[in-house]
Protein backbone atom coordinates (compact mmCIF):
# COMPACT_ATOMS: atom_id res chain seq x y z
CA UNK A 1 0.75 8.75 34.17
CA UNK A 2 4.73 10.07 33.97
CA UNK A 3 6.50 7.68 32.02
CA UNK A 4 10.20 8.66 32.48
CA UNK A 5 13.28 6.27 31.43
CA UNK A 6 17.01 6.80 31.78
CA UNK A 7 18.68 6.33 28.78
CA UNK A 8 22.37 4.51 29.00
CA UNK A 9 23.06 1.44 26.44
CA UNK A 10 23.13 2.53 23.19
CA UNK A 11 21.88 -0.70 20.45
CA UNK A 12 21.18 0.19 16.92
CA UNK A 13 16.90 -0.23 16.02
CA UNK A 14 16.35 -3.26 14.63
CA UNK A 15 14.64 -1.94 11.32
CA UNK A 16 12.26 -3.49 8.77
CA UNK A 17 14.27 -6.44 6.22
CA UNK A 18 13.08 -6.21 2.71
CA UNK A 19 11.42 -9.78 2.58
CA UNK A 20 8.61 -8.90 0.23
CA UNK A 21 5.96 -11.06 -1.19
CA UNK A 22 3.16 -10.37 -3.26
CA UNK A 23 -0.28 -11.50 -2.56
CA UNK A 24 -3.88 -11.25 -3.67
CA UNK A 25 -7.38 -10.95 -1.58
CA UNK A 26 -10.52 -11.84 -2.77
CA UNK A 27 -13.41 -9.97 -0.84
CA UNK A 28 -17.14 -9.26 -1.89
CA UNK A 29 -15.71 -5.68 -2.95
CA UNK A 30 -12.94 -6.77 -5.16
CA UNK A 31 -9.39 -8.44 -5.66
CA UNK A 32 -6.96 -6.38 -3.68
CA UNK A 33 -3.38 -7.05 -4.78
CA UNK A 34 -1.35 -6.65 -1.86
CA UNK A 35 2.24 -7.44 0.20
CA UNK A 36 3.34 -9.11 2.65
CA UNK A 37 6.57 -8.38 4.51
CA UNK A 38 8.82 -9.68 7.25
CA UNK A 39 9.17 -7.12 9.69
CA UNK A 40 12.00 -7.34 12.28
CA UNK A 41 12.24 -5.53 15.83
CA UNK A 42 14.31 -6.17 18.48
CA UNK A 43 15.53 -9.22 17.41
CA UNK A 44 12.01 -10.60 16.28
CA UNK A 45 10.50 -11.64 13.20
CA UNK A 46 6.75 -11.14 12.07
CA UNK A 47 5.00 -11.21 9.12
CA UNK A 48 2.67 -7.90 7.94
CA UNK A 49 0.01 -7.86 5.10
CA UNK A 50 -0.35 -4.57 3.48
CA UNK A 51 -2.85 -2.96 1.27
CA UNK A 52 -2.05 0.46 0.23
CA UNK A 53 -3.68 3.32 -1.67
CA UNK A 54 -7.37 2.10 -1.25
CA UNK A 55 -9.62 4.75 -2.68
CA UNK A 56 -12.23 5.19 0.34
CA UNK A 57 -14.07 8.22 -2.05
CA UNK A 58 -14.00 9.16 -5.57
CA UNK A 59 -11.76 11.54 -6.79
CA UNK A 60 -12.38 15.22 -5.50
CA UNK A 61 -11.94 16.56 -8.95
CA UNK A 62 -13.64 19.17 -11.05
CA UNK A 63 -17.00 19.48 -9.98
CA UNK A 64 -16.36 17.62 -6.70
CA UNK A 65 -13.27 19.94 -5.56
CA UNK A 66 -15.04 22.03 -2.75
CA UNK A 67 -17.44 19.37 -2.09
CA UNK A 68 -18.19 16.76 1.31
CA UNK A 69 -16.48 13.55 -0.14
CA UNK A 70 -18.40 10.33 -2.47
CA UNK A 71 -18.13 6.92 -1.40
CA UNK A 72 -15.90 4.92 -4.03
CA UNK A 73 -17.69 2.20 -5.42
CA UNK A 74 -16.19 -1.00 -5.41
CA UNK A 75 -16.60 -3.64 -7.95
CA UNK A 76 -16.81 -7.49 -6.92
CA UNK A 77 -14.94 -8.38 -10.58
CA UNK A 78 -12.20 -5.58 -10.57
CA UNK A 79 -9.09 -6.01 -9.65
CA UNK A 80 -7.11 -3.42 -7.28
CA UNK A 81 -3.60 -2.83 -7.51
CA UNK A 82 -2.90 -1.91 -3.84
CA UNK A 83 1.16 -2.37 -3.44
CA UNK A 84 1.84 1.08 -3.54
CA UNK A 85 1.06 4.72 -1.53
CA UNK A 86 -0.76 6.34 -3.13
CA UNK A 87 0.29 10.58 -3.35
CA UNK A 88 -0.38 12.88 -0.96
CA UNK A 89 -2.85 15.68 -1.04
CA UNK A 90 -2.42 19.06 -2.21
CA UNK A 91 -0.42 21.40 0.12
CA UNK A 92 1.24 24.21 0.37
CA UNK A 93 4.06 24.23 -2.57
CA UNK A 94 6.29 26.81 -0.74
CA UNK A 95 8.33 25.47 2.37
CA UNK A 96 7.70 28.73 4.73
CA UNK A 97 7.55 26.98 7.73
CA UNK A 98 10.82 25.16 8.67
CA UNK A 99 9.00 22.27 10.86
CA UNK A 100 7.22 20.63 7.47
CA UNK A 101 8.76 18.48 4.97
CA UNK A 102 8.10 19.66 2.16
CA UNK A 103 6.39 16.69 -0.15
CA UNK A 104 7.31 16.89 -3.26
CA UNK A 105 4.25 14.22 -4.80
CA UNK A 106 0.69 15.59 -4.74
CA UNK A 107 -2.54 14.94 -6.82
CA UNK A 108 -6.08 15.98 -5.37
CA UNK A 109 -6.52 12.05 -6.51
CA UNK A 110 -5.75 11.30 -3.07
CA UNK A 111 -8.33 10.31 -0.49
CA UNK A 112 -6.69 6.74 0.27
CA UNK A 113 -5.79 4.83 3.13
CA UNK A 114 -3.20 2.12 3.60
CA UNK A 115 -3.77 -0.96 6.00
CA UNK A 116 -1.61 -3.06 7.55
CA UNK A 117 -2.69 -6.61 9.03
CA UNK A 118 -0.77 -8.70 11.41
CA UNK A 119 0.42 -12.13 9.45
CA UNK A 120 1.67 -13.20 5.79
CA UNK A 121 -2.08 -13.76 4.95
CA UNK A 122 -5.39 -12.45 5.26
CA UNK A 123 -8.18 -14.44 7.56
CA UNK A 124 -11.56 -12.48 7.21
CA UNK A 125 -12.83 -14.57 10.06
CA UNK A 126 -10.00 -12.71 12.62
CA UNK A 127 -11.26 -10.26 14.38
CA UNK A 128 -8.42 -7.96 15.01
CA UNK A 129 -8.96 -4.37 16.81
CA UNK A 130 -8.89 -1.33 14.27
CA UNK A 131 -6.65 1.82 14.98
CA UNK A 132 -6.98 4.36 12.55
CA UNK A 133 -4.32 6.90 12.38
CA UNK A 134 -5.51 10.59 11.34
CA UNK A 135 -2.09 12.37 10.47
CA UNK A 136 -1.02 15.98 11.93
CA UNK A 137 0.58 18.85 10.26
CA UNK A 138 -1.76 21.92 11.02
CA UNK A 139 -4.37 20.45 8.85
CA UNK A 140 -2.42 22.01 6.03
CA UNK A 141 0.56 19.20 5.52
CA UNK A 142 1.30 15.65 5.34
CA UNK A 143 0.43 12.16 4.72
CA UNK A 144 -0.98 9.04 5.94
CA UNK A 145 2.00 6.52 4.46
CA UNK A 146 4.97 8.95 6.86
CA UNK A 147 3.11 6.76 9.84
CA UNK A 148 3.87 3.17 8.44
CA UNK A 149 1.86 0.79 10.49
CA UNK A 150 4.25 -2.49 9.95
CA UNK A 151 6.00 -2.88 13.65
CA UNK A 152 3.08 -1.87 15.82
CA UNK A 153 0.66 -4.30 13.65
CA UNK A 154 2.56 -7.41 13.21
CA UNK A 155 4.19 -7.01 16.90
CA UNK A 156 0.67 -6.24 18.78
CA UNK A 157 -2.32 -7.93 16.72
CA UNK A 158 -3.86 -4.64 16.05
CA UNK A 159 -5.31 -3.40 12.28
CA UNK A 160 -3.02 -0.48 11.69
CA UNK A 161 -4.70 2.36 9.18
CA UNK A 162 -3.39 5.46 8.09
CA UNK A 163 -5.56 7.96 5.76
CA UNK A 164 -5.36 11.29 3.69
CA UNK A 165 -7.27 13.51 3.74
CA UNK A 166 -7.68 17.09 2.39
CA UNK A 167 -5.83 19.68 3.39
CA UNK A 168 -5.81 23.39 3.96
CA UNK A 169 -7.43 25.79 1.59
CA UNK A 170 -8.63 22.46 -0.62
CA UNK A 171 -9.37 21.20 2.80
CA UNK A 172 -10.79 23.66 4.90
CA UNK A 173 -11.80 26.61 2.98
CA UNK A 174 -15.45 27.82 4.15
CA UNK A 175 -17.22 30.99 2.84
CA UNK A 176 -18.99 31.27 7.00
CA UNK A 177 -22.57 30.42 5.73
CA UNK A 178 -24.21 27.21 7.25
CA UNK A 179 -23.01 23.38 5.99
CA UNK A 180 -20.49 25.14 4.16
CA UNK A 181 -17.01 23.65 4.39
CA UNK A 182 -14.83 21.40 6.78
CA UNK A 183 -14.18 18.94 3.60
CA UNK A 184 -11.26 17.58 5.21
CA UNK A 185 -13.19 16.08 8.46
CA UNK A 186 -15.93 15.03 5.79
CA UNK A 187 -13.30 13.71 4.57
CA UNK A 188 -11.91 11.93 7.50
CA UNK A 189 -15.75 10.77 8.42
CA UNK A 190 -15.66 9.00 4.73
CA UNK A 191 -12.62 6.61 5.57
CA UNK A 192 -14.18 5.64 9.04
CA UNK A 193 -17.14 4.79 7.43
CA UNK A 194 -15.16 2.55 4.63
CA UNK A 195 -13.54 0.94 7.51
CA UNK A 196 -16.70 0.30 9.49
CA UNK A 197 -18.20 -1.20 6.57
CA UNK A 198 -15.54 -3.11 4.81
CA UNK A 199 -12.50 -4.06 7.67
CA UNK A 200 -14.61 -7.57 8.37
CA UNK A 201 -13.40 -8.53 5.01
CA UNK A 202 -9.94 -8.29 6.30
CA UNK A 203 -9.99 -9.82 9.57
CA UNK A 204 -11.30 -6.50 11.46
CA UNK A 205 -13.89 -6.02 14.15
CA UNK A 206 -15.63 -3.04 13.63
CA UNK A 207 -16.85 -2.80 16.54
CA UNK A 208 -13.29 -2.15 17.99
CA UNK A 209 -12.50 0.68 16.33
CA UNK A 210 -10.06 3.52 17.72
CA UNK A 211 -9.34 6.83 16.33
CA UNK A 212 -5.63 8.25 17.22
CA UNK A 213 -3.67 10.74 16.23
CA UNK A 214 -1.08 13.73 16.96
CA UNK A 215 -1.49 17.29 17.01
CA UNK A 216 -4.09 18.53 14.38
CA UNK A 217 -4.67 14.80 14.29
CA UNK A 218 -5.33 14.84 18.29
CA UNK A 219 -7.57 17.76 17.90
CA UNK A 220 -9.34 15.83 14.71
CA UNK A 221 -10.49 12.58 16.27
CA UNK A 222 -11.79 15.16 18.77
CA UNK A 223 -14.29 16.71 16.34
CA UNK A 224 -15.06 13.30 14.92
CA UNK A 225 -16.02 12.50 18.64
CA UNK A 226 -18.43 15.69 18.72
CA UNK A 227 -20.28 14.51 15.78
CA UNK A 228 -23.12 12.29 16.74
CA UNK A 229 -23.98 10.65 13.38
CA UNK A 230 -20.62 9.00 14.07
CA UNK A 231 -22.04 7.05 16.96
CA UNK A 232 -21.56 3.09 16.26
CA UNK A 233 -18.17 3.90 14.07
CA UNK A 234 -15.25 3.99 16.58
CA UNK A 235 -15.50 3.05 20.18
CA UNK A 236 -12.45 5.29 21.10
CA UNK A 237 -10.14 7.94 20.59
CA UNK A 238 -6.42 8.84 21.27
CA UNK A 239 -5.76 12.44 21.20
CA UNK A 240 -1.83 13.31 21.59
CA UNK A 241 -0.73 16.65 21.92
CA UNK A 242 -3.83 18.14 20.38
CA UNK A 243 -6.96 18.92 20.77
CA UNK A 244 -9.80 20.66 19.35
CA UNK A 245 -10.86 22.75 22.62
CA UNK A 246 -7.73 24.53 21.61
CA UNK A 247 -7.86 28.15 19.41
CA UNK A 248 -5.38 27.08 17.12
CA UNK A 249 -7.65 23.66 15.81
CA UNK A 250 -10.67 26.32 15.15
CA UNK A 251 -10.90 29.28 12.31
CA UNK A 252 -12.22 31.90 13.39
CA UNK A 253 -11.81 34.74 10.40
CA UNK A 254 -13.70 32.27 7.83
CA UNK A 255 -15.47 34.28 6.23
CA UNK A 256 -12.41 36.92 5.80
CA UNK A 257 -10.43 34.40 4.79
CA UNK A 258 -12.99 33.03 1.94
CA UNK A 259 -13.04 36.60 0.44
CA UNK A 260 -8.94 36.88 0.19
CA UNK A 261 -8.76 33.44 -1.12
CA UNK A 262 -11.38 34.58 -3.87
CA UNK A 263 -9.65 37.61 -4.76
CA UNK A 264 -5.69 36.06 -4.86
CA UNK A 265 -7.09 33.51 -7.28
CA UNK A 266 -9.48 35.88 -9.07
CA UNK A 267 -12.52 34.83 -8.68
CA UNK A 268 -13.81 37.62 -6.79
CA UNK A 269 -14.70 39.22 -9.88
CA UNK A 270 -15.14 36.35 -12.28
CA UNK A 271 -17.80 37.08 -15.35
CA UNK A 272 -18.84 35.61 -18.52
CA UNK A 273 -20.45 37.98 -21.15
CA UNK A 274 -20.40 40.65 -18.42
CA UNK A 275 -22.65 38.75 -15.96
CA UNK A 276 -21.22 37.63 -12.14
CA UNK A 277 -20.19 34.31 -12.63
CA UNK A 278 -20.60 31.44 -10.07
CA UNK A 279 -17.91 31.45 -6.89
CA UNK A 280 -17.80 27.69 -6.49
CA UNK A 281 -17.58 27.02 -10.41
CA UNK A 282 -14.65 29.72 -10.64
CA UNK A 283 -12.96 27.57 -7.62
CA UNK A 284 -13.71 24.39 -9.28
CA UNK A 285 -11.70 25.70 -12.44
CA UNK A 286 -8.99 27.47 -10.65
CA UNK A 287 -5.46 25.71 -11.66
CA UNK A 288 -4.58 23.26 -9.11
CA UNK A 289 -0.93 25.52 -8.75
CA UNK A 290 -3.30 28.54 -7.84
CA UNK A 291 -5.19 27.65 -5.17
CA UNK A 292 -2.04 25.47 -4.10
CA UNK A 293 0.25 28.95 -3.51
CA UNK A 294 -2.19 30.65 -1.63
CA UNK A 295 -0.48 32.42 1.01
CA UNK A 296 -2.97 33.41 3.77
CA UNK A 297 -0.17 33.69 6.51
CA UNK A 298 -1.66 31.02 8.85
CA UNK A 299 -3.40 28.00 7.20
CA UNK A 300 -6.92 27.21 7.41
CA UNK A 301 -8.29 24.80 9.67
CA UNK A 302 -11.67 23.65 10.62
CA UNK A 303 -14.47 26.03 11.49
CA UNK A 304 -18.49 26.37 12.23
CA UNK A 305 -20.34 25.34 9.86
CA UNK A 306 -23.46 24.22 12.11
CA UNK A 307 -23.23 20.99 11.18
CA UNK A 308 -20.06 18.92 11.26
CA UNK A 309 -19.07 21.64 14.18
CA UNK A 310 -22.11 23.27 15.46
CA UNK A 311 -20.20 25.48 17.34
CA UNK A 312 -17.06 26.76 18.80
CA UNK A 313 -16.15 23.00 20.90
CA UNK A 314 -15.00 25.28 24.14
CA UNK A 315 -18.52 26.71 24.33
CA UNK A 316 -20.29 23.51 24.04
CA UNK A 317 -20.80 23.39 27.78
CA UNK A 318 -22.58 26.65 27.89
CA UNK A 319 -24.77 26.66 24.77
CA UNK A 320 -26.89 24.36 26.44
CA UNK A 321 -28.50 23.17 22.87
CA UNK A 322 -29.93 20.35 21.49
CA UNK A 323 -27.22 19.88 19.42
CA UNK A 324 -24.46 20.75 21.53
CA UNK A 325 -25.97 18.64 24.30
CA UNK A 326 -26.05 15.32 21.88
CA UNK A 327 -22.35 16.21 20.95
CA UNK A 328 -21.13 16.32 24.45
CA UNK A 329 -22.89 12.63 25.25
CA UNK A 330 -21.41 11.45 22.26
CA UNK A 331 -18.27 12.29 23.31
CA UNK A 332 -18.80 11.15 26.79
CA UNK A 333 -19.91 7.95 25.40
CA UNK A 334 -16.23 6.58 23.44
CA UNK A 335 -12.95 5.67 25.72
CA UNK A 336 -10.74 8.47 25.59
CA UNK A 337 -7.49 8.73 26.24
CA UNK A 338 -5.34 12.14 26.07
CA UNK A 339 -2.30 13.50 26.68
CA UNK A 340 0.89 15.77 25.97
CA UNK A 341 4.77 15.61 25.75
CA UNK A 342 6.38 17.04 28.93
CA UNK A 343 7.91 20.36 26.55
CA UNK A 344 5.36 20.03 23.59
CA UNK A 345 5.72 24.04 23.28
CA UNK A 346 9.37 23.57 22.34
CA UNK A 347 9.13 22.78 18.92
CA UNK A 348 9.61 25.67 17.14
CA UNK A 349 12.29 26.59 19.07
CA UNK A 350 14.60 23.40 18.44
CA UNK A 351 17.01 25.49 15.77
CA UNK A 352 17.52 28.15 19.41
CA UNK A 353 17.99 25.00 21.63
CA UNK A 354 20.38 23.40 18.52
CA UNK A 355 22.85 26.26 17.93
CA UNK A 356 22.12 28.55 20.59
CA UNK A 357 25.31 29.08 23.22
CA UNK A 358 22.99 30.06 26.28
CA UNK A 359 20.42 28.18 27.03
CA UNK A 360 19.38 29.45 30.81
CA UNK A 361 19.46 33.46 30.10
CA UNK A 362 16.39 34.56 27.22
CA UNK A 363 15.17 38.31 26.04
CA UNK A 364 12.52 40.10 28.40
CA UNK A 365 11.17 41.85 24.64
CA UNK A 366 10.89 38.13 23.05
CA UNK A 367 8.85 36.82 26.07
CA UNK A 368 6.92 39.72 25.53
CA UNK A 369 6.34 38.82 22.15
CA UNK A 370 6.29 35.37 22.10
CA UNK A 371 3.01 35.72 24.57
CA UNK A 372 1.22 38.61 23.10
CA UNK A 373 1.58 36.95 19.72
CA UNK A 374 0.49 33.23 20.85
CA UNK A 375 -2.65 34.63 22.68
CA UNK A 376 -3.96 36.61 20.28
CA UNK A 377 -3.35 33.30 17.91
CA UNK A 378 -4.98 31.15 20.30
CA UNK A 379 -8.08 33.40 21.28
CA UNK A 380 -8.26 36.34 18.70
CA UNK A 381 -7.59 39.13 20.70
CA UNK A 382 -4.87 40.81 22.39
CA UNK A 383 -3.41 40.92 26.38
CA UNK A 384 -2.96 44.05 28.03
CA UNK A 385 0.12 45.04 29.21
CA UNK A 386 -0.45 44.43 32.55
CA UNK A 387 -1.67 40.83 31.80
CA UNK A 388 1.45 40.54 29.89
CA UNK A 389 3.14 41.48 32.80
CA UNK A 390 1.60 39.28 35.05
CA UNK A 391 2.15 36.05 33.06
CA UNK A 392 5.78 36.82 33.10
CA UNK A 393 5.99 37.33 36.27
CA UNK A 394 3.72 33.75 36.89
CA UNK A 395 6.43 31.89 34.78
CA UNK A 396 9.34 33.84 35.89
CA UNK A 397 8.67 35.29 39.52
CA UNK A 398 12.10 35.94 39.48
CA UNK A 399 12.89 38.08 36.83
CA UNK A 400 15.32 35.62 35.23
CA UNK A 401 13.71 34.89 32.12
CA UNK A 402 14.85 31.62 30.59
CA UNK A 403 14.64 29.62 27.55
CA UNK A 404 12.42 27.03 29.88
CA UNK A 405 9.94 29.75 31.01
CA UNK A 406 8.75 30.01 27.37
CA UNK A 407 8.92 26.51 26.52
CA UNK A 408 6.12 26.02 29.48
CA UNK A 409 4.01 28.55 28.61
CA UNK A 410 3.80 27.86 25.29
CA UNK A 411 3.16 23.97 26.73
CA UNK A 412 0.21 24.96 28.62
CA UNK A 413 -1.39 27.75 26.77
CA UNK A 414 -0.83 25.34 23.61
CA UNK A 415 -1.50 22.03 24.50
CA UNK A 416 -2.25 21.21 28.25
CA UNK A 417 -5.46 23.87 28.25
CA UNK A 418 -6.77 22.28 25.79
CA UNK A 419 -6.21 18.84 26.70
CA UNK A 420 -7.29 18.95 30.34
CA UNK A 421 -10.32 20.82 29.11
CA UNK A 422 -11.22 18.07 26.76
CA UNK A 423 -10.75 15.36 29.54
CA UNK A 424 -13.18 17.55 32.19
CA UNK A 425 -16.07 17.82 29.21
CA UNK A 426 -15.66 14.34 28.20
CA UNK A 427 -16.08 13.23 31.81
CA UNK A 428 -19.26 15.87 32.23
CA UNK A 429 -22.01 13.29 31.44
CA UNK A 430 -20.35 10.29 33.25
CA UNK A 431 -23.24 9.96 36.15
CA UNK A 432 -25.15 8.89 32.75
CA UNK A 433 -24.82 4.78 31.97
CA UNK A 434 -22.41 4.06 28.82
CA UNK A 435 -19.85 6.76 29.81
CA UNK A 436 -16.73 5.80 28.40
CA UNK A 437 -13.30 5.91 30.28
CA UNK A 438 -10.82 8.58 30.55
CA UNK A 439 -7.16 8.77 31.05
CA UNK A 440 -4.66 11.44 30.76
CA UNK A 441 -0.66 10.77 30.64
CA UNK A 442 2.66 12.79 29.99
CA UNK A 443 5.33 11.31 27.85
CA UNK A 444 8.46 12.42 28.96
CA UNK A 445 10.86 9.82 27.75
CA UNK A 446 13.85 12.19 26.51
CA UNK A 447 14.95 10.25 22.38
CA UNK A 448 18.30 9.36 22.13
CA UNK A 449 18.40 10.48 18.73
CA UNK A 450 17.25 14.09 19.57
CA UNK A 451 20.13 15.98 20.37
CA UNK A 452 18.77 19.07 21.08
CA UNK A 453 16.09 18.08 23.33
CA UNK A 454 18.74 17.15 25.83
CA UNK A 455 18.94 21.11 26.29
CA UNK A 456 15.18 21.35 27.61
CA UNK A 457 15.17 18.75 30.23
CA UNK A 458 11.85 17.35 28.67
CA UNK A 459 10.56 16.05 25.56
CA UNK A 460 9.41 18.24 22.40
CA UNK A 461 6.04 17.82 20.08
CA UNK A 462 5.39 14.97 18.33
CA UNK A 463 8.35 13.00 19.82
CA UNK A 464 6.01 10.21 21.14
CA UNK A 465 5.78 9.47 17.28
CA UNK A 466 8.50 7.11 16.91
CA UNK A 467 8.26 4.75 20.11
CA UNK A 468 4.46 4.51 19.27
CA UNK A 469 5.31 3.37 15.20
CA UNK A 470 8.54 1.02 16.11
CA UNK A 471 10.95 3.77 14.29
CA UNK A 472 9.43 3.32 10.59
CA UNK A 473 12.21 4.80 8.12
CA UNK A 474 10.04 7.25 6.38
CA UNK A 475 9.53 9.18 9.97
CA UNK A 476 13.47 9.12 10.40
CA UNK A 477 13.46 10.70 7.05
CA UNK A 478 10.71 13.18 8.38
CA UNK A 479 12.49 13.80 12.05
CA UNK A 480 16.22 14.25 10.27
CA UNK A 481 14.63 16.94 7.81
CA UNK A 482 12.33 18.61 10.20
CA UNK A 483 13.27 18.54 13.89
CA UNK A 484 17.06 18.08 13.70
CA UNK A 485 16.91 14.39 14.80
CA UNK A 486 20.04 12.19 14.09
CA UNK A 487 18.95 7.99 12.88
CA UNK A 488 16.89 6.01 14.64
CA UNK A 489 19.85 3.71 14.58
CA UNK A 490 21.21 5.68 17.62
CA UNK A 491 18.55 5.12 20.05
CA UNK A 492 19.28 3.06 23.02
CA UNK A 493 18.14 -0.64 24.33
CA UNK A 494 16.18 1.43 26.99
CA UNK A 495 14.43 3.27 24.01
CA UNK A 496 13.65 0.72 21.95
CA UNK A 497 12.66 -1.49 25.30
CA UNK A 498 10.05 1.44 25.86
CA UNK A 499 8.74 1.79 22.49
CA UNK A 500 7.77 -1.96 22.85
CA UNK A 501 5.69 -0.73 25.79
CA UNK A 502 4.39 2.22 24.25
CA UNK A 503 2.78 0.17 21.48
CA UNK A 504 1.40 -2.11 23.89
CA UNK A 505 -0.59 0.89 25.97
CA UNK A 506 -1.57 1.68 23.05
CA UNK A 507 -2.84 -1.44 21.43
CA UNK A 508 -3.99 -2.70 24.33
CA UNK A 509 -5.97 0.37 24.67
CA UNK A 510 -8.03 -0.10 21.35
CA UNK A 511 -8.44 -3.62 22.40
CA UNK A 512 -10.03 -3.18 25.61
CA UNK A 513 -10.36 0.55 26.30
């Protein structure tokens, strides 16, 4: 699918009003004390019920930082306060990277999800579809309340959920030996269970349950796809511009990276009364601010631990075990839908595209660059010269080098390898019965309230975001900071028209595959 749309009316988004009222939800697990809101779009009015901060694990604290996640227990007598977010989870305290906000409220007190339930009150006898929204940011930055769930819920009668979960070295930080590591998907794997478990009590079918999410998020409801044991938890998965059969989603210096970690925080020599003291208890002690400015020049991300990921996902055709054989029907088994933004390699180059005078004529030496470096990022080793040479010429046969011959092959070597990869292996056991289906599409509707894009002919990563969420204010606050965006207010009739589309592929997708 090309979805393409030619923007010309311009009509200020129809955002949220602030017609609050509190409400409160008995269930077998507890009193939740909740909202419910009036949410307007495009002229319409619906009501939203929202829960927020809803511990689905106990705090990873002390002697459970560096450990797979423990359900929460719930009490039928206590009373939850669940009317605000909750914070996000630790991340990286120095902005380095211009693309990521940089949040400023953080606890390791943080695995929660919010919901958000189309109408002013809660039926537990509904059975509403579940989509549960895994957040991206390079598995290293974030958080689930950025995605607020209140247009597409109310507007398509879907269960909108959005998590946190842990994050980079607190996340992902693995010392290479087997079942070691990977906390954040254990993490992610905790809140699906919560939901599959508990989302009857607020109108939700679990047996409708769809995973989505962009970029590290694509690539994460990939790996919870992989993961057998998952079977019966989510029916389907939405992967945009990400995916885990991509270099970038898997860690491949773990062990490496476990030793520096251990020696910038000093715990690669801890003792007590001159005797080696324990790595994990040294870790478990560390100040929160140490392990938080960690500075490892790319951030950690999931790797093999045998496990959760039993091996590297692109080899899983060719390992021909047990395991990797059970993760491959799995995934065959769940509707999956895929896809990437017509320029999604453009992002980091919206400041060039922004101020930049020239935009046709580009540097021979960056090209040069720009591909040795990304390759040897996406597959750990280095091109030859000649290969260099020959991709330039591939994406430039005429020696013109442009800003849009790097924008594509970052695209492809990116995103689109990995995502046509994934839809190939998900469709490898579909002469089995219970295959699920499998579609692919391009988003290439070009934001009015994106400037700069109108420089690439094409639309940028993580642009689908808005149209898909009904233009939620705290990701205009995010797109202003990080991607040069202008208000939502600015985008056209057209845009708004095709967000109301969007969110209906979409919904309708978790509905009915």
């Amino acid at each position: 699918m090309l979805f393409i749309l030619f923007l010309s009316v311009r009509a200020p988004v129809c955002m949220a009003v602030n017609q609050v009222e509190e409400q409160t939800f008995v269930t077998p697990i507890g009193t939740f004390i909740g909202t419910s809101k009036l949410v307007q779009y495009d002229g319409e009015s619906k009501h939203v019920s929202r829960f927020f901060k809803i511990a689905y694990a106990k705090p990873p604290i002390g002697n459970s930082r560096f450990r797979r996640p423990e359900p929460f227990v719930y009490k039928k007598g206590e009373v939850y306060n669940s009317t605000t977010y909750g914070l996000h989870c630790i991340q990286y305290w120095v902005r380095i990277d211009q693309f990521y906000t940089f949040e400023l409220e953080q606890s390791e007190d943080c695995l929660h999800l919010n919901m958000y339930i189309p109408g002013r009150t809660i039926n537990a006898s509904n059975k509403y579809a579940v989509m549960v929204y895994i957040h991206g940011g390079s598995f290293a930055v974030g958080g689930g309340e950025i995605y607020n769930g209140d247009v597409l819920s109310a507007f398509n009668d879907v269960i909108v959920i959005s998590i946190n979960y842990r994050l980079d070295v607190l996340g992902f930080l693995s010392s290479g030996k087997p079942g070691d590591g990977n906390f954040g998907l254990w993490d992610m794997r905790a809140a699906i269970l919560w939901v599959h478990e508990n989302i009857k009590y607020f109108g939700g079918d679990n047996k409708r349950v769809t995973l989505f999410g962009n970029s590290a998020g694509g690539a994460a409801v990939m790996y919870q796809a992989l993961y057998p044991p998952n079977r019966g938890l989510f029916q389907r998965i939405i992967a945009q511009s990400g995916s885990c059969f991509s270099g970038w989603a898997l860690e491949r210096n773990t062990a490496k990276k476990y030793k520096r970690v251990l020696k910038l925080v000093g715990c690669d020599k801890y003792t007590t009364n001159g005797r080696k003291f324990d790595t994990l208890r040294c870790l478990q002690e560390t100040p929160i601010r140490d392990l938080q400015t960690v500075y490892l020049k790319q951030w950690l991300v999931p790797a093999v631990d045998e496990e959760f990921v039993s091996t590297n996902p692109a080899f899983l055709p060719f390992t021909r075990s047990n395991k990797s054989i059970e993760a491959l029907k799995f995934f065959s088994e769940v509707d999956f839908m895929n896809g990437i933004t017509s320029k999604d390699g453009s992002l980091n180059l919206l400041d060039v595209l922004a101020y930049a005078t020239d935009y046709t004529r580009y540097d021979r030496s960056y090209f040069e660059m720009a591909i040795s470096s990304a390759t040897s990022w996406e597959f750990g080793k280095a091109l030859s010269d000649s290969q260099i040479k020959q991709l330039i010429h591939h994406y430039s046969p005429n020696g013109n080098i442009t800003v849009a011959n790097v924008i594509d092959f970052r695209t492809d070597l990116t995103f689109l390898v990995g995502a046509k990869y994934a839809s190939k292996q998900h469709k490898s056991y579909h002469s089995l019965p219970g295959y699920g289906h499998n579609y692919f599409y391009v988003f290439d509707q070009i934001p009015s309230f994106a400037p700069a894009l109108a420089n690439i002919d094409g639309v940028s990563h993580v642009f689908e975001l808005p149209y898909i969420f009904g233009f939620p204010e705290g990701l205009e606050y995010k797109f202003k900071q990080d991607y040069q965006s202008e208000s939502f207010n600015t985008t056209s009739k057209e845009g708004i028209q095709f967000s109301k589309v969007m969110m209906k592929l979409w919904s309708n997708f978790a509905k009915y595959g």
